[in-house]
C-alpha atoms as a PDB file:
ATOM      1  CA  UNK A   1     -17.303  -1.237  12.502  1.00  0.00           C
ATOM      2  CA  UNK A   2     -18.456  -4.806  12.547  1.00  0.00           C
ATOM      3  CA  UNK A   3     -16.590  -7.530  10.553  1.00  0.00           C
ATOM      4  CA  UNK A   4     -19.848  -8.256   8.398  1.00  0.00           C
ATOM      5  CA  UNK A   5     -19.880  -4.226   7.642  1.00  0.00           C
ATOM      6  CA  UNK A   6     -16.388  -4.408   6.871  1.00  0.00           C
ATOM      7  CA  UNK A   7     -16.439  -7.340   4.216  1.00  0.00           C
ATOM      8  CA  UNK A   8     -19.446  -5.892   2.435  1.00  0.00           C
ATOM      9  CA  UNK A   9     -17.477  -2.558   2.189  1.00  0.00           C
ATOM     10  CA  UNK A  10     -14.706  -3.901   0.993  1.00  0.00           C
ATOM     11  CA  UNK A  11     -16.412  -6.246  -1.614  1.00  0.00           C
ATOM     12  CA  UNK A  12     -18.279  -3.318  -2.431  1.00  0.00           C
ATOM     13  CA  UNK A  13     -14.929  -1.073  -2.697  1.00  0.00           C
ATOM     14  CA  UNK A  14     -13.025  -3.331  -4.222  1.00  0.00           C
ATOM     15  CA  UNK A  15     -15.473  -3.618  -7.474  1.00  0.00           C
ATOM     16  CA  UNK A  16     -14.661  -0.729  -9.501  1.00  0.00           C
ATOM     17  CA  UNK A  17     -10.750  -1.890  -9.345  1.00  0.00           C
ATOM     18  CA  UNK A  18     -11.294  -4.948  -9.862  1.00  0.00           C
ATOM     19  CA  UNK A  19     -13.151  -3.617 -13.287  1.00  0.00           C
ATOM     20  CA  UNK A  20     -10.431  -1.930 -14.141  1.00  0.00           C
ATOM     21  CA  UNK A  21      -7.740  -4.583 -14.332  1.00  0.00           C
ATOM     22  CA  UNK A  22     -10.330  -7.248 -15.935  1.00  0.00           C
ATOM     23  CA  UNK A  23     -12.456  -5.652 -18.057  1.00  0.00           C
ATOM     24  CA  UNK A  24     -11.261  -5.534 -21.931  1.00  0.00           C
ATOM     25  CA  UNK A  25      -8.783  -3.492 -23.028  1.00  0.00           C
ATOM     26  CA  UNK A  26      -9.650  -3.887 -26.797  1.00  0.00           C
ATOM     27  CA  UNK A  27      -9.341  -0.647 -27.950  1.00  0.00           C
ATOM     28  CA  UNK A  28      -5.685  -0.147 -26.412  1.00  0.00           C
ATOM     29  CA  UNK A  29      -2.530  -1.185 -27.515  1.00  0.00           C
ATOM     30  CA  UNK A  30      -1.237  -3.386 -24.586  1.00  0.00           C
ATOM     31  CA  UNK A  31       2.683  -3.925 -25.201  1.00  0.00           C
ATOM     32  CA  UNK A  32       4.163  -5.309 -22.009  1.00  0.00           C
ATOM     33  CA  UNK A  33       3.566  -6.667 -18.575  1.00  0.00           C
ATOM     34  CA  UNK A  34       5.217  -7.281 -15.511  1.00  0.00           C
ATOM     35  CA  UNK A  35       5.070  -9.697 -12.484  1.00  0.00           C
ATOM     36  CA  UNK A  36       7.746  -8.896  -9.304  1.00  0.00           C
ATOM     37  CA  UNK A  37       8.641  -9.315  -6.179  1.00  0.00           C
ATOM     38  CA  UNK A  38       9.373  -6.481  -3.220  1.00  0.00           C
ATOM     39  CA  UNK A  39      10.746  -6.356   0.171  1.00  0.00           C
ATOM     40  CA  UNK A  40      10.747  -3.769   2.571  1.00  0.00           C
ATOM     41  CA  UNK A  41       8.923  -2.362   5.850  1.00  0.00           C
ATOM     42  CA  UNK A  42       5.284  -0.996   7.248  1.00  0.00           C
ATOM     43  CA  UNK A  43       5.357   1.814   9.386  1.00  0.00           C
ATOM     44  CA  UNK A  44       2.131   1.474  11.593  1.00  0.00           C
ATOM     45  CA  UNK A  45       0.920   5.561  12.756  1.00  0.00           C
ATOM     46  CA  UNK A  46      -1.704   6.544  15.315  1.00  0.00           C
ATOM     47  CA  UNK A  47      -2.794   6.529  18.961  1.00  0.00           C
ATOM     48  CA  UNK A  48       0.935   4.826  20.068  1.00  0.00           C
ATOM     49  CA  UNK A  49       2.845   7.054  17.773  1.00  0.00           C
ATOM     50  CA  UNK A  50       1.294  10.695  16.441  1.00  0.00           C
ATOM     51  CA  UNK A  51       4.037  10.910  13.725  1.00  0.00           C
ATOM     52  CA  UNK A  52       5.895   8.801  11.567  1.00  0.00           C
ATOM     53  CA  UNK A  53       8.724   7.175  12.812  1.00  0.00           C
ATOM     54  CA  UNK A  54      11.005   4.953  10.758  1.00  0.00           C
ATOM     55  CA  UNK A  55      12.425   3.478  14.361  1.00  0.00           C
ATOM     56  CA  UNK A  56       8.803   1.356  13.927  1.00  0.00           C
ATOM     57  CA  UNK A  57       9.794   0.298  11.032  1.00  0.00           C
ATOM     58  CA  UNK A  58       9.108  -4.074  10.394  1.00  0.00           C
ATOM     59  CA  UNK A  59       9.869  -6.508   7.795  1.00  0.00           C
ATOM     60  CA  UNK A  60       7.678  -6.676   4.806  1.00  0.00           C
ATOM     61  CA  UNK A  61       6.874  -8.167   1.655  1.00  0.00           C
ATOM     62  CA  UNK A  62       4.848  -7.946  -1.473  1.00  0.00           C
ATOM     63  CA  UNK A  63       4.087  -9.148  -5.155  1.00  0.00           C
ATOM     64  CA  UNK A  64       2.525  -7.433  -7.896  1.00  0.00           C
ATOM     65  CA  UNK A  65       1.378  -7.353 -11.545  1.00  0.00           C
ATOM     66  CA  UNK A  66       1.632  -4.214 -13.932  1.00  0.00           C
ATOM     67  CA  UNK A  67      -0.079  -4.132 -17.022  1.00  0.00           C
ATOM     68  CA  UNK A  68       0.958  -0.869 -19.320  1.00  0.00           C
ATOM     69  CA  UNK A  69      -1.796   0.742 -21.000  1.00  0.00           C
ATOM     70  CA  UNK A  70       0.353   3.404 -22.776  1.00  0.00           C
ATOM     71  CA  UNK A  71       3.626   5.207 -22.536  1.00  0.00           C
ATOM     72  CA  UNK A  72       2.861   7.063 -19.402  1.00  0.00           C
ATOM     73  CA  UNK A  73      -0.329   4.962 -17.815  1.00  0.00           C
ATOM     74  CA  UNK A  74       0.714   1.589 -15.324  1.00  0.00           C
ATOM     75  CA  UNK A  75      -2.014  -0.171 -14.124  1.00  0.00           C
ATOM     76  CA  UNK A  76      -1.284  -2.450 -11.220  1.00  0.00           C
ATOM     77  CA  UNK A  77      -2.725  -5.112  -8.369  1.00  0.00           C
ATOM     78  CA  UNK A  78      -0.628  -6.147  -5.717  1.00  0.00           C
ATOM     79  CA  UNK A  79      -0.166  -8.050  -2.217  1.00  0.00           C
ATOM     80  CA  UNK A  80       1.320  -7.112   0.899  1.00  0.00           C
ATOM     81  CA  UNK A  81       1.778  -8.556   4.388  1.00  0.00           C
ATOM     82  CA  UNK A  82       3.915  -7.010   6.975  1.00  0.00           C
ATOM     83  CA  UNK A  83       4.490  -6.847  10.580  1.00  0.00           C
ATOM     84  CA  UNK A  84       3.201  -3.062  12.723  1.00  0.00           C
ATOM     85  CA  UNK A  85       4.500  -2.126  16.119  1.00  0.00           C
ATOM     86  CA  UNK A  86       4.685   0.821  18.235  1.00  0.00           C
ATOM     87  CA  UNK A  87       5.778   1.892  21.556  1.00  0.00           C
ATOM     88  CA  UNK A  88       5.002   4.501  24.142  1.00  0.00           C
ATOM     89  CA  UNK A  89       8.094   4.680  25.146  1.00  0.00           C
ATOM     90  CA  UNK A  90       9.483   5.900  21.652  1.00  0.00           C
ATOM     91  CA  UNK A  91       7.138   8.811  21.468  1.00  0.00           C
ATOM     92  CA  UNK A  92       9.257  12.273  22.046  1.00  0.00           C
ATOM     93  CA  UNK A  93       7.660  15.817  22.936  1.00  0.00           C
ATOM     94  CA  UNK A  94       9.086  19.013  22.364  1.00  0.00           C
ATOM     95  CA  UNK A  95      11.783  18.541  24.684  1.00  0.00           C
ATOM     96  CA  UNK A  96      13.098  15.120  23.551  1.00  0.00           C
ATOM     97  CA  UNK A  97      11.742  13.394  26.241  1.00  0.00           C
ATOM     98  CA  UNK A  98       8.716  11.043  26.392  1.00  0.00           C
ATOM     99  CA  UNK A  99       5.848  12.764  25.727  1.00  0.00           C
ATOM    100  CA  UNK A 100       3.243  13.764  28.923  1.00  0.00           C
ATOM    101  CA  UNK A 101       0.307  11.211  27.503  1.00  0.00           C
ATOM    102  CA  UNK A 102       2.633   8.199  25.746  1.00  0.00           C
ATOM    103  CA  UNK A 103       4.772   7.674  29.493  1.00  0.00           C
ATOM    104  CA  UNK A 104       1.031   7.867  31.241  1.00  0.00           C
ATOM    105  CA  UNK A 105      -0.433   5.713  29.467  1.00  0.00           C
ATOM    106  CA  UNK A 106       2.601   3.509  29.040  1.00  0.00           C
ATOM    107  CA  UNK A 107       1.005   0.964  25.805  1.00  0.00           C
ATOM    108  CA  UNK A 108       2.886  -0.907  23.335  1.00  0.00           C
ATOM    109  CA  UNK A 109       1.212  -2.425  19.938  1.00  0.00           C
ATOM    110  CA  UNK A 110       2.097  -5.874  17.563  1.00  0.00           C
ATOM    111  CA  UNK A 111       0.687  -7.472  15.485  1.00  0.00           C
ATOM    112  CA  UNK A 112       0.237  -7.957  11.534  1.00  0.00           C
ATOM    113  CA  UNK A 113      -1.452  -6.635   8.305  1.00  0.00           C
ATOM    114  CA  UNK A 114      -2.303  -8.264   4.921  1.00  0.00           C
ATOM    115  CA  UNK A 115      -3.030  -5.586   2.132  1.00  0.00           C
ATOM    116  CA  UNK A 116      -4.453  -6.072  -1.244  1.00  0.00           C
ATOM    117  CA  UNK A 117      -4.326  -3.137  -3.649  1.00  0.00           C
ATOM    118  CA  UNK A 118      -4.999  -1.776  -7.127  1.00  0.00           C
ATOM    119  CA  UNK A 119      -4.673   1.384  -8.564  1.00  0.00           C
ATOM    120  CA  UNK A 120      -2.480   3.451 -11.784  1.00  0.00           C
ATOM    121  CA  UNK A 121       0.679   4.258 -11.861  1.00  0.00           C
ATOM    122  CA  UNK A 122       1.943   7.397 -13.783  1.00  0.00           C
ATOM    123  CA  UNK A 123       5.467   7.269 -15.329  1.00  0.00           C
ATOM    124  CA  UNK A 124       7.000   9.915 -16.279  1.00  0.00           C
ATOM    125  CA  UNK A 125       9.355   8.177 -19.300  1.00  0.00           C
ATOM    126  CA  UNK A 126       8.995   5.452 -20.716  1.00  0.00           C
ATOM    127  CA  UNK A 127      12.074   3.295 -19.697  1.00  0.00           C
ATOM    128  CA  UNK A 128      10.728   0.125 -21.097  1.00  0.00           C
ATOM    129  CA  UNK A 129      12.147   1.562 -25.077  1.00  0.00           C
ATOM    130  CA  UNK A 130      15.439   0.141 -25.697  1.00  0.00           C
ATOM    131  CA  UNK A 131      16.012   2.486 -28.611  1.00  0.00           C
ATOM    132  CA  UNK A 132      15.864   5.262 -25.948  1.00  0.00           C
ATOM    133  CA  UNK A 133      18.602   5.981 -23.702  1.00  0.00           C
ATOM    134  CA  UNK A 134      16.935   7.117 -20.701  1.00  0.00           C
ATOM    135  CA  UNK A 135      16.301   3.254 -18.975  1.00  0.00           C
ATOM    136  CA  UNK A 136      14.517   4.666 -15.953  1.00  0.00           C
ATOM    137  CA  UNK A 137      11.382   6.984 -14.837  1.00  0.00           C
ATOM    138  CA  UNK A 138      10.105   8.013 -11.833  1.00  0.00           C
ATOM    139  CA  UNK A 139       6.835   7.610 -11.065  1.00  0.00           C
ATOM    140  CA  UNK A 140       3.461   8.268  -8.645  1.00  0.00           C
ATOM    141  CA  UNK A 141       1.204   5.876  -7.656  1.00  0.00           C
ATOM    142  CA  UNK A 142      -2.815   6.206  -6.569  1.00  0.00           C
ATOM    143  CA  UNK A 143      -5.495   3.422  -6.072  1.00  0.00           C
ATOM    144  CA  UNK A 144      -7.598   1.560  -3.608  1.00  0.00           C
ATOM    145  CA  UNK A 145      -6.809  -1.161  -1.200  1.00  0.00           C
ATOM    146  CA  UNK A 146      -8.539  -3.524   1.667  1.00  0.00           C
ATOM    147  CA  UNK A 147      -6.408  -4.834   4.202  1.00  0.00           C
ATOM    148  CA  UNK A 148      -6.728  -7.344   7.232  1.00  0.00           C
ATOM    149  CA  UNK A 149      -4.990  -6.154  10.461  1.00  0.00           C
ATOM    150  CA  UNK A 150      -4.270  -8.596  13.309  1.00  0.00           C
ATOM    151  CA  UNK A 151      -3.017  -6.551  16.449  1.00  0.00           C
ATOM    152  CA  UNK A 152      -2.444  -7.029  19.925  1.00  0.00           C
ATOM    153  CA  UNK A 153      -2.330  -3.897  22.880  1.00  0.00           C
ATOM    154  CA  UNK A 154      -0.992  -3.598  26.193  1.00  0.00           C
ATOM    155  CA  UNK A 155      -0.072  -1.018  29.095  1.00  0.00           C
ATOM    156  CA  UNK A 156       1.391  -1.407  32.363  1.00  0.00           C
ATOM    157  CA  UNK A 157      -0.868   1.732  33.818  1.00  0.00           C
ATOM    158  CA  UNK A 158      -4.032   0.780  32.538  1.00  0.00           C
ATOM    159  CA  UNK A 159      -4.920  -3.137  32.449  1.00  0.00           C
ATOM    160  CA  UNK A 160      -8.112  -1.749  30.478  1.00  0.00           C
ATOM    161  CA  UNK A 161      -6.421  -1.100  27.243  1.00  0.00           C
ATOM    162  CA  UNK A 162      -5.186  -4.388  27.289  1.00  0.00           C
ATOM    163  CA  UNK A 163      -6.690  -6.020  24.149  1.00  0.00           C
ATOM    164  CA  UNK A 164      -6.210  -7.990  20.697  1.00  0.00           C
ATOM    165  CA  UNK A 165      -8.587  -8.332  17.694  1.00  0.00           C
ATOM    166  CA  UNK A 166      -8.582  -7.833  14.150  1.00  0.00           C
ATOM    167  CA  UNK A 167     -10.149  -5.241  11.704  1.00  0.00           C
ATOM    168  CA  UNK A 168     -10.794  -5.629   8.184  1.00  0.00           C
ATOM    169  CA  UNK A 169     -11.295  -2.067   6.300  1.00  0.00           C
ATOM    170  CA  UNK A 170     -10.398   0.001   3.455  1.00  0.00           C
ATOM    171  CA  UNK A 171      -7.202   2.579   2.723  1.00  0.00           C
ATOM    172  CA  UNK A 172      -6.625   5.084  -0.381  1.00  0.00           C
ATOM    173  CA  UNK A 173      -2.653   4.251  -0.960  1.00  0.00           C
ATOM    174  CA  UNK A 174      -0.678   7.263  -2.451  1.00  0.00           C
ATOM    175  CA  UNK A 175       2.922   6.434  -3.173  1.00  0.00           C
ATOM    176  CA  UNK A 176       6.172   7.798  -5.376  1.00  0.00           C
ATOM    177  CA  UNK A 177       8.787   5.251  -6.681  1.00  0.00           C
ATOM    178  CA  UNK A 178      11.501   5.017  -8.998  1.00  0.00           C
ATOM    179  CA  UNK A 179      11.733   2.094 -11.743  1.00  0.00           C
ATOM    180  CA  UNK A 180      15.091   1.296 -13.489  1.00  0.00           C
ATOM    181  CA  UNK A 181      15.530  -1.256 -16.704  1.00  0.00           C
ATOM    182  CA  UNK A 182      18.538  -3.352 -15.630  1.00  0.00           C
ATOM    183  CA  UNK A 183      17.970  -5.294 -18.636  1.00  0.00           C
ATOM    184  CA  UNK A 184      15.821  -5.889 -21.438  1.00  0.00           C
ATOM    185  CA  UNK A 185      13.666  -8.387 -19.123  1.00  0.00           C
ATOM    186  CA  UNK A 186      14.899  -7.276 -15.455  1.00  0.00           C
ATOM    187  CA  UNK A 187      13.904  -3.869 -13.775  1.00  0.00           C
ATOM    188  CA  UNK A 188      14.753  -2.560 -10.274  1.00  0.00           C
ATOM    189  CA  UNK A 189      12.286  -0.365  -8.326  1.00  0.00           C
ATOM    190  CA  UNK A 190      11.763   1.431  -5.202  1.00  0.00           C
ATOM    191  CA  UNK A 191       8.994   2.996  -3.254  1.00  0.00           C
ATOM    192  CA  UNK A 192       7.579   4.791  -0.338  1.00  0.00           C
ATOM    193  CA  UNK A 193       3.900   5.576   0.381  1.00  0.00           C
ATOM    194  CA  UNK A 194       1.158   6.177   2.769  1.00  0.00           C
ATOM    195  CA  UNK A 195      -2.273   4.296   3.537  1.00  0.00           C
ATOM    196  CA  UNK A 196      -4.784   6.463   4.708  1.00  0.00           C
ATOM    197  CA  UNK A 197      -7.249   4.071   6.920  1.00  0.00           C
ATOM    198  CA  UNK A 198     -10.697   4.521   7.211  1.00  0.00           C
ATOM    199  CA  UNK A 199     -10.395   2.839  10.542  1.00  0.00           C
ATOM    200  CA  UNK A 200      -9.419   3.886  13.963  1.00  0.00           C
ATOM    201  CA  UNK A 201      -9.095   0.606  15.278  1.00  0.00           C
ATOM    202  CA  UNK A 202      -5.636  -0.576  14.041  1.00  0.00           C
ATOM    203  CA  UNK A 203      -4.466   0.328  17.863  1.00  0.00           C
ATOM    204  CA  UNK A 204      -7.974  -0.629  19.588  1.00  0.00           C
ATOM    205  CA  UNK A 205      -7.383   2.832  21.101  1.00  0.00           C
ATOM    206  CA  UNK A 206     -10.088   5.152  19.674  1.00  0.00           C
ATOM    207  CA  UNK A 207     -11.074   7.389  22.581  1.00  0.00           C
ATOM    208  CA  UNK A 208     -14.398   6.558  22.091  1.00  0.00           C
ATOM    209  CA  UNK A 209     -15.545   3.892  24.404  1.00  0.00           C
ATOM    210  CA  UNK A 210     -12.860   3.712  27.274  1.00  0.00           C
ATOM    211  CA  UNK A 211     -15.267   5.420  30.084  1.00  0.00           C
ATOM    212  CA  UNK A 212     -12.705   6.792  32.116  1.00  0.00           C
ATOM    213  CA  UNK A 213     -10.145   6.264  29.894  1.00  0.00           C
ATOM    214  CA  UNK A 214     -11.536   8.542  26.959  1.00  0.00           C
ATOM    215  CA  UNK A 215      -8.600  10.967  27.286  1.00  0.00           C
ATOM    216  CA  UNK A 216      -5.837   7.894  26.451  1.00  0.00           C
ATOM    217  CA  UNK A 217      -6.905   8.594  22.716  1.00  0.00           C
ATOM    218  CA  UNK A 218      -7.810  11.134  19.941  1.00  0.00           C
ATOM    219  CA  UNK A 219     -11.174  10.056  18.767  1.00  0.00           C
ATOM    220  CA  UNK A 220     -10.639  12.712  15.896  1.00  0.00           C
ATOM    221  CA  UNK A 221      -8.309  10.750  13.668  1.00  0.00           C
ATOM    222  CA  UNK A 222      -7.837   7.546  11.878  1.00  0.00           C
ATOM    223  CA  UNK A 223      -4.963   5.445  11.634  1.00  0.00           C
ATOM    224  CA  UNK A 224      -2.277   5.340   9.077  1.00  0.00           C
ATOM    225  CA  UNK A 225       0.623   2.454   7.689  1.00  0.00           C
ATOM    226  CA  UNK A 226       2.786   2.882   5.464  1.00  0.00           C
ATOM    227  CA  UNK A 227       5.039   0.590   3.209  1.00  0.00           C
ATOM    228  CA  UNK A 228       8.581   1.502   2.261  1.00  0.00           C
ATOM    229  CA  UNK A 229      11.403  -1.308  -0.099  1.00  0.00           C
ATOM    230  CA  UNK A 230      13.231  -2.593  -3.150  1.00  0.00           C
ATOM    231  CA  UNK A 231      11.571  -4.481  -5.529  1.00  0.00           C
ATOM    232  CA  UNK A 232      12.510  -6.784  -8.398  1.00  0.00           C
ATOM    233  CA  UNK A 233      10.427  -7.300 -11.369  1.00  0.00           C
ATOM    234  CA  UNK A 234      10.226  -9.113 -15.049  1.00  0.00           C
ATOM    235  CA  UNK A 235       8.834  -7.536 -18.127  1.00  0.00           C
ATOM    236  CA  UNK A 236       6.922 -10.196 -20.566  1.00  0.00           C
ATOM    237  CA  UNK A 237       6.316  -8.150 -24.125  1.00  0.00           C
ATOM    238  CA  UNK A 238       4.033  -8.883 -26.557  1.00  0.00           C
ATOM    239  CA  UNK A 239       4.299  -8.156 -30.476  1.00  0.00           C
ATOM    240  CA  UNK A 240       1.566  -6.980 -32.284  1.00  0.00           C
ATOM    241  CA  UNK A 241       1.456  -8.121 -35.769  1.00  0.00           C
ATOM    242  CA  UNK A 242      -0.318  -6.687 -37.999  1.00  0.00           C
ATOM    243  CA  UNK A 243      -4.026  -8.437 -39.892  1.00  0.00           C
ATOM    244  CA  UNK A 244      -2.525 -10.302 -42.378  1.00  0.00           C
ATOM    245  CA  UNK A 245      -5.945 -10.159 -44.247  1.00  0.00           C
ATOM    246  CA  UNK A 246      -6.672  -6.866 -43.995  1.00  0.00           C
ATOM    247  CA  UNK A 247      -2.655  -6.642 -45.359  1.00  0.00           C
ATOM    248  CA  UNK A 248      -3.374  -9.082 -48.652  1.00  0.00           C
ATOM    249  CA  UNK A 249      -6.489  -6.935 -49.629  1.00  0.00           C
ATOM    250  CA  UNK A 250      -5.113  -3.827 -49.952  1.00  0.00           C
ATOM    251  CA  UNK A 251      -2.120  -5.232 -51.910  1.00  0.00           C
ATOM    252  CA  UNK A 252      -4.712  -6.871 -54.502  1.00  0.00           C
ATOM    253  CA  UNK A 253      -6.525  -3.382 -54.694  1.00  0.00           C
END
């Protein structure tokens, strides 16, 4: 995937959510908004590490908006930028030893990842009512986002997977959380959830175009990341008063 393919399918991907959080909303009641602040960890999987593993964990951060629609419906845009890495080295088989492939082909991966996102979040009470006594909800989260990866990879057995680059692609983030009022204004949240790339080139290890080297990846899959933290957010309502107008003529009828 070029990087003039990859812009225009973002742009392209992007439009629909970006519809979503700008269009009007005339029609429904919008009550309150919130703007926060999370930090946590990316979790980079693929070629250098088959499964998730929380040892490949690296700092993150991100920012977001909300905008409540209704009781239940969240929509939301955010921004993320973390650090990935895996190893070779921390890839188990069966046994608990390194696995046959990762201690042949001995890689490592760094690098970094910028993420924008927007999607809807469903909660399953409404914790913003202070007449109710339940303050907190769980919640699931689906969208859209495009991300910029920056990585660099290198093996001591094969000098020909040494390489760096960047991608810039698309990823369908699915995520669960948990949201808690701490105060009429201040609310606490967590999350964990997965990206789903459309990309195999997070790693630069595709098993695709490596001549002799084909077998050193799975050109069957795509790459994940995932994003795990605390966040910290503030809730700005707004009172909707009713048409004074519409009020006064009704009282003179």
């Amino acid at each position: 995937m070029t990087q003039h393919f990859s812009f225009k399918t973002l742009f392209i991907g992007l439009l629909p959510v970006g519809s979503v959080f700008f269009a009007p909303l005339a029609s429904v009641a919008q009550t309150t908004s919130e703007v926060g602040l999370g930090i946590g960890g990316l979790v980079y999987k693929g070629e250098l590490s088959p499964n998730y593993q929380f040892r490949n964990n690296r700092p993150a951060i991100t920012g977001f908006y909300r905008k409540d629609i209704s009781a239940p419906i969240t929509l939301r845009a955010g921004i993320t930028a973390g650090m990935l890495r895996a190893d070779d080295r921390n890839v188990k088989g069966l046994n608990g030893n390194n696995s046959p492939l990762a201690q042949y082909r001995d890689a490592h991966l760094k690098g970094g990842l910028l993420e924008v996102s927007g999607g809807m979040e469903y909660n399953f009470f409404d914790y913003h009512d202070r007449h109710d006594k339940v303050h907190f909800t769980p919640y699931v989260f689906v969208g859209l986002a495009g991300f910029y990866a920056n990585t660099k990879v290198a093996s001591s057995a094969f000098p020909a997977l040494d390489k760096s680059g960047s991608v810039l692609s698309l990823a369908i983030p699915v995520a669960v959380g948990f949201k808690y009022a701490l105060s009429t204004h201040w609310n606490l949240g967590f999350e964990a959830g997965a990206r789903k790339t459309i990309t195999d080139d997070l790693d630069h290890i595709d098993g695709k175009s490596r001549g002799q080297n084909d077998l050193l990846g799975n050109p069957h899959d795509q790459d994940w990341y995932f994003y795990n933290g605390l966040s910290v957010s503030y809730t700005f309502y707004k009172i909707l008063c009713p048409d004074t107008g519409q009020e006064t003529g009704k009282q003179k009828r």
